[in-house]
N, C-alpha and C. Protein backbone atom coordinates (compact mmCIF):
# COMPACT_ATOMS: atom_id res chain seq x y z
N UNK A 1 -4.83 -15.51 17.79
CA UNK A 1 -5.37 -14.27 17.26
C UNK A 1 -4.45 -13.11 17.63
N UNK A 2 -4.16 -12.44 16.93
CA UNK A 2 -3.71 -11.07 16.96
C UNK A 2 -3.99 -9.80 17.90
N UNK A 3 -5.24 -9.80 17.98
CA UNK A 3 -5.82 -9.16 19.01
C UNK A 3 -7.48 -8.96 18.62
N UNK A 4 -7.87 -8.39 19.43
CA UNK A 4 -9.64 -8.52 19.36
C UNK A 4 -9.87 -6.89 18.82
N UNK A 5 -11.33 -6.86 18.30
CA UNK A 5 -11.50 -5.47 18.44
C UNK A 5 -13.51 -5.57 18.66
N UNK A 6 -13.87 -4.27 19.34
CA UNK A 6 -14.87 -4.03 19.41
C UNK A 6 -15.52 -2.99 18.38
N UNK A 7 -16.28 -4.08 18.26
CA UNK A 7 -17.06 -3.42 16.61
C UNK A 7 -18.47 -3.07 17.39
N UNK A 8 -18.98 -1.72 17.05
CA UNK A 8 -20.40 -0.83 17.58
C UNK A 8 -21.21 -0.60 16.66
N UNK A 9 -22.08 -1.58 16.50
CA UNK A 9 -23.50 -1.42 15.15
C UNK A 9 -24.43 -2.19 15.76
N UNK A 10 -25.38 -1.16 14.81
CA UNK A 10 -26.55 -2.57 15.09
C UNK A 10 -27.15 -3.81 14.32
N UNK A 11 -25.66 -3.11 13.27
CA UNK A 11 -26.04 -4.25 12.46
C UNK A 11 -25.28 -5.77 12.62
N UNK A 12 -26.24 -6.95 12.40
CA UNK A 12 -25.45 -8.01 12.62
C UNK A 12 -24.89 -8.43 11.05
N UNK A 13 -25.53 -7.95 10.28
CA UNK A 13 -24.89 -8.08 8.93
C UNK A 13 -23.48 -7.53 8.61
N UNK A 14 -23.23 -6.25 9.06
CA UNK A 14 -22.13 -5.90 9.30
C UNK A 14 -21.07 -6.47 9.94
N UNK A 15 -21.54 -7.17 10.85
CA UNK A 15 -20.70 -7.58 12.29
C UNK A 15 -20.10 -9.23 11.31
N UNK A 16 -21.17 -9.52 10.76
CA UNK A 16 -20.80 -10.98 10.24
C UNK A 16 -19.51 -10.99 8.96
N UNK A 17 -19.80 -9.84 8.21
CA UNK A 17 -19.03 -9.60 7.36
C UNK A 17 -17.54 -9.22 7.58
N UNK A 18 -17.84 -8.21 9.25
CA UNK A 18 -16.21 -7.61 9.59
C UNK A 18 -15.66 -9.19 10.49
N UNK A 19 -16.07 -10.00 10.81
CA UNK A 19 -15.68 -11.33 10.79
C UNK A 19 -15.37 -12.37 9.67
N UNK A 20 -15.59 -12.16 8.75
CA UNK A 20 -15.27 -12.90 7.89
C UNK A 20 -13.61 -12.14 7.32
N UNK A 21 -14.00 -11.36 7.25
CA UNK A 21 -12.60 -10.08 6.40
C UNK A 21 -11.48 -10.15 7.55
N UNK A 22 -11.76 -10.35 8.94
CA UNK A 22 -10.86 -9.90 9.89
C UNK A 22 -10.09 -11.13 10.16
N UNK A 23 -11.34 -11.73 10.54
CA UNK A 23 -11.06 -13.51 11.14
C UNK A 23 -9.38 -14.13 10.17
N UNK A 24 -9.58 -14.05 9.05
CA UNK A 24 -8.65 -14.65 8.36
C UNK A 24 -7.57 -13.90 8.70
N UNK A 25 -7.22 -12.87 9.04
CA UNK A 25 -5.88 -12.06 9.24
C UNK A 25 -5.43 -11.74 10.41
N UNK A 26 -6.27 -13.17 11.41
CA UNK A 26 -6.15 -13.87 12.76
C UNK A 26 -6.57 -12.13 14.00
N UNK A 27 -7.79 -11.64 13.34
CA UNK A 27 -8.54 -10.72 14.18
C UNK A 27 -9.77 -11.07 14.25
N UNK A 28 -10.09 -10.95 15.89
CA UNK A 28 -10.92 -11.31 16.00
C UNK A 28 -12.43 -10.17 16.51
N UNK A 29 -13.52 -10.42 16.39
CA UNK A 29 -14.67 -9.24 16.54
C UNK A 29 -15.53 -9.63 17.16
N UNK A 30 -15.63 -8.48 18.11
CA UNK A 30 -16.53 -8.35 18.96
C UNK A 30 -17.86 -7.56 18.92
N UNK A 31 -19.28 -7.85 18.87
CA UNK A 31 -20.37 -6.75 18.63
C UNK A 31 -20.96 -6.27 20.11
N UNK A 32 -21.01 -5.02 19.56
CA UNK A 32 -21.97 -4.37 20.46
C UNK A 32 -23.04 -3.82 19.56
N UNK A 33 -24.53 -3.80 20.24
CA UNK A 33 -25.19 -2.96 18.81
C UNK A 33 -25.52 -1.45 19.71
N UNK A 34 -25.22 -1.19 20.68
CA UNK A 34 -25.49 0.17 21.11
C UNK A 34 -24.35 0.74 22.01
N UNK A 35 -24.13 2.19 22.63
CA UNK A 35 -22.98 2.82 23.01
C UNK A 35 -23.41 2.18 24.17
N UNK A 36 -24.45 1.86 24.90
CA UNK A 36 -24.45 1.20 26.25
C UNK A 36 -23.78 -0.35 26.21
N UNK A 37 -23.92 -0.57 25.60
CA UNK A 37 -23.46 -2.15 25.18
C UNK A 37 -22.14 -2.23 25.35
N UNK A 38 -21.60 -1.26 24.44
CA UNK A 38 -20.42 -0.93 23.96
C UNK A 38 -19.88 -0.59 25.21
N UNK A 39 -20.01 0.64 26.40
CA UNK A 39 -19.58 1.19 27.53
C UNK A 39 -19.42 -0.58 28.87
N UNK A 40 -20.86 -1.29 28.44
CA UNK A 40 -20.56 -2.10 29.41
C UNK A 40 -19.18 -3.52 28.74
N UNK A 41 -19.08 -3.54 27.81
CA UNK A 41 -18.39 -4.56 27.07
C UNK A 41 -16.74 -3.99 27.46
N UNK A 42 -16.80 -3.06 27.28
CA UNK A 42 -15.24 -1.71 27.54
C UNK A 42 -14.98 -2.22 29.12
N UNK A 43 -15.72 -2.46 30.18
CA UNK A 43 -15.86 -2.38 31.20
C UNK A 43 -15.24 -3.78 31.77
N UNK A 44 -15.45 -4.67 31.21
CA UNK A 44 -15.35 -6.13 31.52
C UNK A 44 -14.45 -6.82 30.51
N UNK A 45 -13.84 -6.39 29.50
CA UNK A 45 -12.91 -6.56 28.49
C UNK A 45 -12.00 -5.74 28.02
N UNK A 46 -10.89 -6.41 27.60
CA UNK A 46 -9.95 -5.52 26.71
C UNK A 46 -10.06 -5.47 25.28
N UNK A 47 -9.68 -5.04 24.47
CA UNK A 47 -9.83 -4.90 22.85
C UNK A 47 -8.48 -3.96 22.88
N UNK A 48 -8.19 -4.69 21.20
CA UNK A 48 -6.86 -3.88 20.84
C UNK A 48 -7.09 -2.75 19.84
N UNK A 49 -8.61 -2.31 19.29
CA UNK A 49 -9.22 -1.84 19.17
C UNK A 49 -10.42 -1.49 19.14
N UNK A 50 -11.08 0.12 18.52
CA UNK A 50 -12.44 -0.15 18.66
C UNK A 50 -13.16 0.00 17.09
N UNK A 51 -13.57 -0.34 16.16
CA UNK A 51 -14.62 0.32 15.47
C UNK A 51 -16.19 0.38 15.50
N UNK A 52 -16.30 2.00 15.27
CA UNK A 52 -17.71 2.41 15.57
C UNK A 52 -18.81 2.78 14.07
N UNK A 53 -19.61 2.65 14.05
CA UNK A 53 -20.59 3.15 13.44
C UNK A 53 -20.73 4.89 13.59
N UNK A 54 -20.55 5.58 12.62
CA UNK A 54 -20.80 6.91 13.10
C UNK A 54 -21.94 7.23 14.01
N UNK A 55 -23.20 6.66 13.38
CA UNK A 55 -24.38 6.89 13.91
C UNK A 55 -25.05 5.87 14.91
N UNK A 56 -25.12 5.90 16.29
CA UNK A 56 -25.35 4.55 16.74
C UNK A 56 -26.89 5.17 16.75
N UNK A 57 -27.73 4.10 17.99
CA UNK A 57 -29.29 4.23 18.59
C UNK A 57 -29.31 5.12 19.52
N UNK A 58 -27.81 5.19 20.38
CA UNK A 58 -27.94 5.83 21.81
C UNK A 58 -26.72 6.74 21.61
N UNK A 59 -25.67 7.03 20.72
CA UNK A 59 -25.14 8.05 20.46
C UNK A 59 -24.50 8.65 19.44
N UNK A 60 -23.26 8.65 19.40
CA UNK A 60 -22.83 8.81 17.93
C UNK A 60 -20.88 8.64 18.35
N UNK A 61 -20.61 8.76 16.86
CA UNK A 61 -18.81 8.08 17.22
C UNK A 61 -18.25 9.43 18.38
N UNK A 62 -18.64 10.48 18.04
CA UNK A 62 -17.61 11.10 19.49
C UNK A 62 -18.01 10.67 20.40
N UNK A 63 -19.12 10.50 20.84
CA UNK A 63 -19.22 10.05 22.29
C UNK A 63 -18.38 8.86 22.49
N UNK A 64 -18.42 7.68 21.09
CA UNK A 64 -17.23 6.27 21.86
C UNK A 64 -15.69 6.92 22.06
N UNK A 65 -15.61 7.44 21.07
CA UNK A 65 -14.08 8.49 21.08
C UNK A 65 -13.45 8.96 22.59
N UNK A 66 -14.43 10.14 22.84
CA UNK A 66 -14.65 10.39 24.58
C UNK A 66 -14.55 8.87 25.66
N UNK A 67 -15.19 7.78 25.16
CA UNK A 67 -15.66 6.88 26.24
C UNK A 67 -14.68 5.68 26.09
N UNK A 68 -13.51 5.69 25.13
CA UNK A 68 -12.66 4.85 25.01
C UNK A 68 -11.45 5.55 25.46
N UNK A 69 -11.72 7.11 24.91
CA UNK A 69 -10.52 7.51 25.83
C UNK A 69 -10.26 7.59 27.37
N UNK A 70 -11.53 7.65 27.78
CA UNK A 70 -11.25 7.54 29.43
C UNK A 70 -11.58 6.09 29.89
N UNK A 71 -12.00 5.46 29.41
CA UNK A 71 -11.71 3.92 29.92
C UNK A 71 -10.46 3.27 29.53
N UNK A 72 -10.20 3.51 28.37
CA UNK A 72 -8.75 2.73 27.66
C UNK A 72 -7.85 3.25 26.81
N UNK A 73 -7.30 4.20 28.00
CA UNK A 73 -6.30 5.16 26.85
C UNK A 73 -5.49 4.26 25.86
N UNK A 74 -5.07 4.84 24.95
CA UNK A 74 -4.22 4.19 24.11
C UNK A 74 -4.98 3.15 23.02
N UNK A 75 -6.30 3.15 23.39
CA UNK A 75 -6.65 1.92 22.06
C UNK A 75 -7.43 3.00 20.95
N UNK A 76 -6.94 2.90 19.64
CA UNK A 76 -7.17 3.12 18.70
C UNK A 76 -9.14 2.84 18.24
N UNK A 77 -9.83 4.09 18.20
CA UNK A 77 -11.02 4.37 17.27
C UNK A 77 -11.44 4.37 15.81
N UNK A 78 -11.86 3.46 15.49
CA UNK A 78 -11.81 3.93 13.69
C UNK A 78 -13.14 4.11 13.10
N UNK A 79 -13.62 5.15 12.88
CA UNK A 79 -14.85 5.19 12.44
C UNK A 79 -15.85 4.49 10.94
N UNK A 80 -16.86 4.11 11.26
CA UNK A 80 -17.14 3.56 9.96
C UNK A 80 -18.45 4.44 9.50
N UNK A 81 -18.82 4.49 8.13
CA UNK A 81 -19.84 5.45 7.55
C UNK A 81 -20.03 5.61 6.14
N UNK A 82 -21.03 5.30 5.90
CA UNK A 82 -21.95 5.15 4.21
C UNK A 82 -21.54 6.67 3.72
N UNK A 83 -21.45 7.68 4.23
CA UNK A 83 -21.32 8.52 3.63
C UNK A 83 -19.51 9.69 3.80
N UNK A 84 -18.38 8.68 4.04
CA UNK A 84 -17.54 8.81 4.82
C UNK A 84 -17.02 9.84 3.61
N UNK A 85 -16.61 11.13 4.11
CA UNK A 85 -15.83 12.30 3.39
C UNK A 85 -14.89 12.85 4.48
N UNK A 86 -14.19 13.73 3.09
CA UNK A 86 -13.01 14.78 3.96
C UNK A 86 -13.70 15.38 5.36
N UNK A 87 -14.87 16.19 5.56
CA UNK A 87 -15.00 16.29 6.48
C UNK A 87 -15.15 15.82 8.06
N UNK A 88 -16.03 14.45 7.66
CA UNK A 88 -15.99 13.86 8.81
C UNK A 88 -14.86 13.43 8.97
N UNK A 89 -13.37 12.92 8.17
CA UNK A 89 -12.80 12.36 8.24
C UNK A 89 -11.51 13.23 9.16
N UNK A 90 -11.46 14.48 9.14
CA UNK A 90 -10.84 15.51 9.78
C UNK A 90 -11.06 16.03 11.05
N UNK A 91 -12.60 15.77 11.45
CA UNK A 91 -13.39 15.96 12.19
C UNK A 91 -12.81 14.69 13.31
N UNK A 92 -12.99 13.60 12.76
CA UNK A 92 -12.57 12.63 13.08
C UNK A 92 -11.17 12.49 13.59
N UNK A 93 -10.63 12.64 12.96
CA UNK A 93 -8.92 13.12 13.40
C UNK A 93 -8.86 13.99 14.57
N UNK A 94 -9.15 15.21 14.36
CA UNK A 94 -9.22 16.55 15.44
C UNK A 94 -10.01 15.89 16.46
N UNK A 95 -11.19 15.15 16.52
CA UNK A 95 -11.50 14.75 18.01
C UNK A 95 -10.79 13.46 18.67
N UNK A 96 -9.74 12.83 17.77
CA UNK A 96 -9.24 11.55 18.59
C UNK A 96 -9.55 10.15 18.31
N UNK A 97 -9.95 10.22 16.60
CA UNK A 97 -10.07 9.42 16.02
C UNK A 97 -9.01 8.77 15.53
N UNK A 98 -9.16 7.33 15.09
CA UNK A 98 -7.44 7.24 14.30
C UNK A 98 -8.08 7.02 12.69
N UNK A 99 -8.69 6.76 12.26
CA UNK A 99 -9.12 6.72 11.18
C UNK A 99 -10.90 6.38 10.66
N UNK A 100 -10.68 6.57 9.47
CA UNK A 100 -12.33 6.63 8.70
C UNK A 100 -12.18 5.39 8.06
N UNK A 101 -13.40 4.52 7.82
CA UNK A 101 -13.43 3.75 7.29
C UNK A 101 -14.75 3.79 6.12
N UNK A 102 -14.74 3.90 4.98
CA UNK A 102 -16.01 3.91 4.08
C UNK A 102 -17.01 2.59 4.27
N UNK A 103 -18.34 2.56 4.41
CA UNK A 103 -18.93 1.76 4.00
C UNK A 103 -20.39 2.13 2.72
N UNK A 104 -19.97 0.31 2.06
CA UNK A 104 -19.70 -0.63 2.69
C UNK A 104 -18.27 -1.15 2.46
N UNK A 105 -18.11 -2.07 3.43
CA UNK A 105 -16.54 -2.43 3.52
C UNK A 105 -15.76 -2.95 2.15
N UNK A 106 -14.47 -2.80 2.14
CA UNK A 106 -13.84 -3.45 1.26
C UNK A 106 -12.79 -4.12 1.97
N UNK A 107 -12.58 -5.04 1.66
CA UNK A 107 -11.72 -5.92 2.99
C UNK A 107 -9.70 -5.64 2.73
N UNK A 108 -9.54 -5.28 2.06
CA UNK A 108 -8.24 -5.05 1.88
C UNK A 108 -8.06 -3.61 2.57
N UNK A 109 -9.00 -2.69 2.60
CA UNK A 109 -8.81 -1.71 3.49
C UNK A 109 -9.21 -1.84 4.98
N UNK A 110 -10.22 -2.85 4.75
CA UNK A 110 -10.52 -2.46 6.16
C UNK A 110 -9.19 -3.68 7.05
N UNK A 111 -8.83 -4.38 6.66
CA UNK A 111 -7.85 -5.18 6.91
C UNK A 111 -6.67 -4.63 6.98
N UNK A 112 -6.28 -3.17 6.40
CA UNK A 112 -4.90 -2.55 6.41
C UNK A 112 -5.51 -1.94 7.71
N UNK A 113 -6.49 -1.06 7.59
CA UNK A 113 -6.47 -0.04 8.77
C UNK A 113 -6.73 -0.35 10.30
N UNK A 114 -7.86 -1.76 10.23
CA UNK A 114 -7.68 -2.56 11.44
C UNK A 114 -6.37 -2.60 11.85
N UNK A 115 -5.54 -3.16 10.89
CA UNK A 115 -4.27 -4.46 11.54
C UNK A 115 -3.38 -2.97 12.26
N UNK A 116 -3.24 -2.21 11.05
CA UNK A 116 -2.11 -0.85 12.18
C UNK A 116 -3.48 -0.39 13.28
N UNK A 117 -4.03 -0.25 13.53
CA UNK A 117 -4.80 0.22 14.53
C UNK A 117 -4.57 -1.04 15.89
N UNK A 118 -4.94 -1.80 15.53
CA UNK A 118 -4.38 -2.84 16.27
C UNK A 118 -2.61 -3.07 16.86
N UNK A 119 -2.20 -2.66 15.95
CA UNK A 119 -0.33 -2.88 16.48
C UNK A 119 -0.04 -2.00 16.60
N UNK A 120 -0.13 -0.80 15.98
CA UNK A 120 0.23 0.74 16.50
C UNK A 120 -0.28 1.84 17.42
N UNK A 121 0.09 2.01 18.30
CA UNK A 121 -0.35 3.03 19.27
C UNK A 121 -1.27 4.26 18.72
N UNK A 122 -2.02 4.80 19.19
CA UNK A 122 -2.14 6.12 18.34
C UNK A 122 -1.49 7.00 18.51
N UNK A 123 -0.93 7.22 19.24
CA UNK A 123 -0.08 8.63 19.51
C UNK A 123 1.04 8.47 19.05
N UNK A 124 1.29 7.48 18.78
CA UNK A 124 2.46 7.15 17.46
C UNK A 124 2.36 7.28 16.24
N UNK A 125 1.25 7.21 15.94
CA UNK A 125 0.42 8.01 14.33
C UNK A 125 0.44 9.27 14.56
N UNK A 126 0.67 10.20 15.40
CA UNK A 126 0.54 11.72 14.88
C UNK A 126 1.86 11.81 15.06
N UNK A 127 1.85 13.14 14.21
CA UNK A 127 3.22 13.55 13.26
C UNK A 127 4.03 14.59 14.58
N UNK A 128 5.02 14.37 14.61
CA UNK A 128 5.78 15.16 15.69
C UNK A 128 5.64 16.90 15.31
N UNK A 129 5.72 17.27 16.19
CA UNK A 129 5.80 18.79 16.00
C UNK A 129 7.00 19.27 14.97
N UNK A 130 6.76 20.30 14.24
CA UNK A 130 7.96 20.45 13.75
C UNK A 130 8.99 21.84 14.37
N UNK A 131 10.41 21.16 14.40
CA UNK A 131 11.67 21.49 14.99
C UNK A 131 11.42 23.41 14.90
């Protein structure tokens, strides 16, 4: 496998599906269905990324944003959301997101934006200052 990622829903329908789409492009997924779940899973494991549910039971994607950055700098956030627009998607960016993901999934995207989230650093995705 390529590397793992931690997926934050409560849905297991979701979770089964981002396994099916991922699995084949030798990624593998991990569920949590709540940010506590999620905080203790962070704790006792590595992941080469994370994706979150905007809206969890116990918080919402900035708080994993915040809680991945101080447990595991450097691993890439990608948010997921039924109603995913420019705004959140900027919003998302500006707090330390690496990307938006629409649901429901389409597997050729969510398979592009996993796989660079997974091999690319984030701080290698933002654009250098200019000269």
């Amino acid at each position: 496998m390529k590397g793992g990622i931690l997926f934050i829903s409560p849905s297991v329908e979701d979770a089964r599906s981002l396994e099916d789409i991922l699995n084949c492009v030798g990624i593998s997924v991990r569920q949590a269905t709540s940010y506590a779940m999620a905080r203790k899973a962070l704790e006792k494991e590595s992941f080469s990324a994370v994706l979150t549910e905007s809206r969890l039971p116990d918080g919402n994607w900035d708080d994993v944003v915040t809680l991945v950055g101080k447990m595991r700098p450097g691993v890439a956030v990608v948010v997921a959301d039924k109603l995913a627009d420019a705004r959140l998607w900027a919003d998302g960016l500006q707090l330390g997101a690496y990307d938006l993901l629409a649901k429901p999934f389409y597997p050729g995207e969510v398979q592009r934006v996993i796989a660079r989230a997974v091999h690319e650093p984030p701080q290698l995705m933002r654009a250098a200052p200019a000269a």
